[in-house]
C-alpha atoms as a PDB file:
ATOM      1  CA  UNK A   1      95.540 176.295 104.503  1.00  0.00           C
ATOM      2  CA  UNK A   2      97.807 179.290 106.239  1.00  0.00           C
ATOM      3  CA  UNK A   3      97.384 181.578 103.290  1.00  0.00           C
ATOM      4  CA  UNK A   4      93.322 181.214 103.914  1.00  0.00           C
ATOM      5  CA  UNK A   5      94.149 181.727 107.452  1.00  0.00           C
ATOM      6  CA  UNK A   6      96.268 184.948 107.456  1.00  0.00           C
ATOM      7  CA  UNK A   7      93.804 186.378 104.709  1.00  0.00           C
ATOM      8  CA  UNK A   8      91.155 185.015 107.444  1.00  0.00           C
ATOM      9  CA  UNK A   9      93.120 187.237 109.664  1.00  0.00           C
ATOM     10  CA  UNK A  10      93.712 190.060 107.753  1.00  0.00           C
ATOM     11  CA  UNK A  11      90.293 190.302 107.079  1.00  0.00           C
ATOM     12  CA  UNK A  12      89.169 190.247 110.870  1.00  0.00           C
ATOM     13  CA  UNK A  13      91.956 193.212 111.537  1.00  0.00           C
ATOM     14  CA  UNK A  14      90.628 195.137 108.880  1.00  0.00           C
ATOM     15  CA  UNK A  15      87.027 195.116 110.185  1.00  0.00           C
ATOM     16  CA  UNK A  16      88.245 195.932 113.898  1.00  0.00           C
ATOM     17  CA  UNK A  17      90.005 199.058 112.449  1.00  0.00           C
ATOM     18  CA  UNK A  18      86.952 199.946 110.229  1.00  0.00           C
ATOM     19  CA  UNK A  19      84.998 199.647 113.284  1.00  0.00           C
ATOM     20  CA  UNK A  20      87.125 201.415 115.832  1.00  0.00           C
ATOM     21  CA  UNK A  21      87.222 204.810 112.644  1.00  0.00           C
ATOM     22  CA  UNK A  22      83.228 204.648 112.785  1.00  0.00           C
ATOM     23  CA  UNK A  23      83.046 204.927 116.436  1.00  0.00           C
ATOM     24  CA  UNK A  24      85.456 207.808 116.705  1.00  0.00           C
ATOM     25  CA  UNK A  25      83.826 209.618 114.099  1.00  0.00           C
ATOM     26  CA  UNK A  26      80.529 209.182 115.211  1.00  0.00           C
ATOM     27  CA  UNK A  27      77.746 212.266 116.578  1.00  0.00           C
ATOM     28  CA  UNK A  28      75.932 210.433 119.338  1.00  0.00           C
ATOM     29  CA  UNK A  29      76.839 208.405 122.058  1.00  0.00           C
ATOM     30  CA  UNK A  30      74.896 206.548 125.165  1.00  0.00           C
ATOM     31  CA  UNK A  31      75.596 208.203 128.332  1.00  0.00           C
ATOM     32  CA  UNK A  32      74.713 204.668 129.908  1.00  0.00           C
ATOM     33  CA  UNK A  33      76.859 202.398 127.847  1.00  0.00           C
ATOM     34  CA  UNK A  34      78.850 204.818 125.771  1.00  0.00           C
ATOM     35  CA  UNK A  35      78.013 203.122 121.982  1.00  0.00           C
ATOM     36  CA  UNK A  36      78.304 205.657 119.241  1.00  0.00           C
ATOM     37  CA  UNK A  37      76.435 206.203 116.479  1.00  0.00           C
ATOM     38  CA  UNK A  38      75.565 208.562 113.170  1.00  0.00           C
ATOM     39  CA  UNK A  39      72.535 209.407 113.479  1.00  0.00           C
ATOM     40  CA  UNK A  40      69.730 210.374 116.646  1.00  0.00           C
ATOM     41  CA  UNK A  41      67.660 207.813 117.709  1.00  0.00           C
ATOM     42  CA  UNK A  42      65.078 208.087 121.170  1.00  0.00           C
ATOM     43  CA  UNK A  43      67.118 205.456 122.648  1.00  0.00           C
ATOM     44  CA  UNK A  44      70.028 203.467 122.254  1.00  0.00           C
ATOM     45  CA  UNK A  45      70.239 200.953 119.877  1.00  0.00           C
ATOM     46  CA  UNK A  46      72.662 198.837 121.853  1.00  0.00           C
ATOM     47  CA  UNK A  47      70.959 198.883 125.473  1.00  0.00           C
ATOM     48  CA  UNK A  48      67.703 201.362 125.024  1.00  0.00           C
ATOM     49  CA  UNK A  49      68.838 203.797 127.446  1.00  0.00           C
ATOM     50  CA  UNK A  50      67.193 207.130 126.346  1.00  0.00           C
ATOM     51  CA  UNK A  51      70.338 209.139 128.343  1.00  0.00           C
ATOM     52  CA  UNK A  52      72.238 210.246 124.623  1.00  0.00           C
ATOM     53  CA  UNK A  53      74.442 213.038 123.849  1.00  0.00           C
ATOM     54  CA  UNK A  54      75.605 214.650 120.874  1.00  0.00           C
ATOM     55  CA  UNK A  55      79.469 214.400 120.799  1.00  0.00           C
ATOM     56  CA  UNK A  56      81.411 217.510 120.925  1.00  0.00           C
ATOM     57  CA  UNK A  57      84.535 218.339 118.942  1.00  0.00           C
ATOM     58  CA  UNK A  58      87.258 219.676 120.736  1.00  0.00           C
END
């Protein structure tokens, strides 16, 4: 079983870092609750605040 479990927890690491590269690189962000995203939407998909911002590149 501890191969399955440090693939198990490779796996999980590998998903946090994909996850943390999306949301650095994404356009938009919520004002209210500061999830990123890719694309525009009216509101947040996370909490429906309609308060979103393109993010800026410094």
């Amino acid at each position: 079983m501890g191969i399955f479990n440090e693939l198990g927890r490779q796996v999980e690491q590998f998903k946090r870092t994909v996850q943390t590269t999306a949301d650095e690189n994404a356009a938009y962000r919520c004002r209210e609750c500061d999830a990123r995203f890719h694309t525009h939407h009216e509101q947040c998909p996370e909490c429906g605040s309609t308060n979103l911002e393109p993010v800026t590149e410094e």
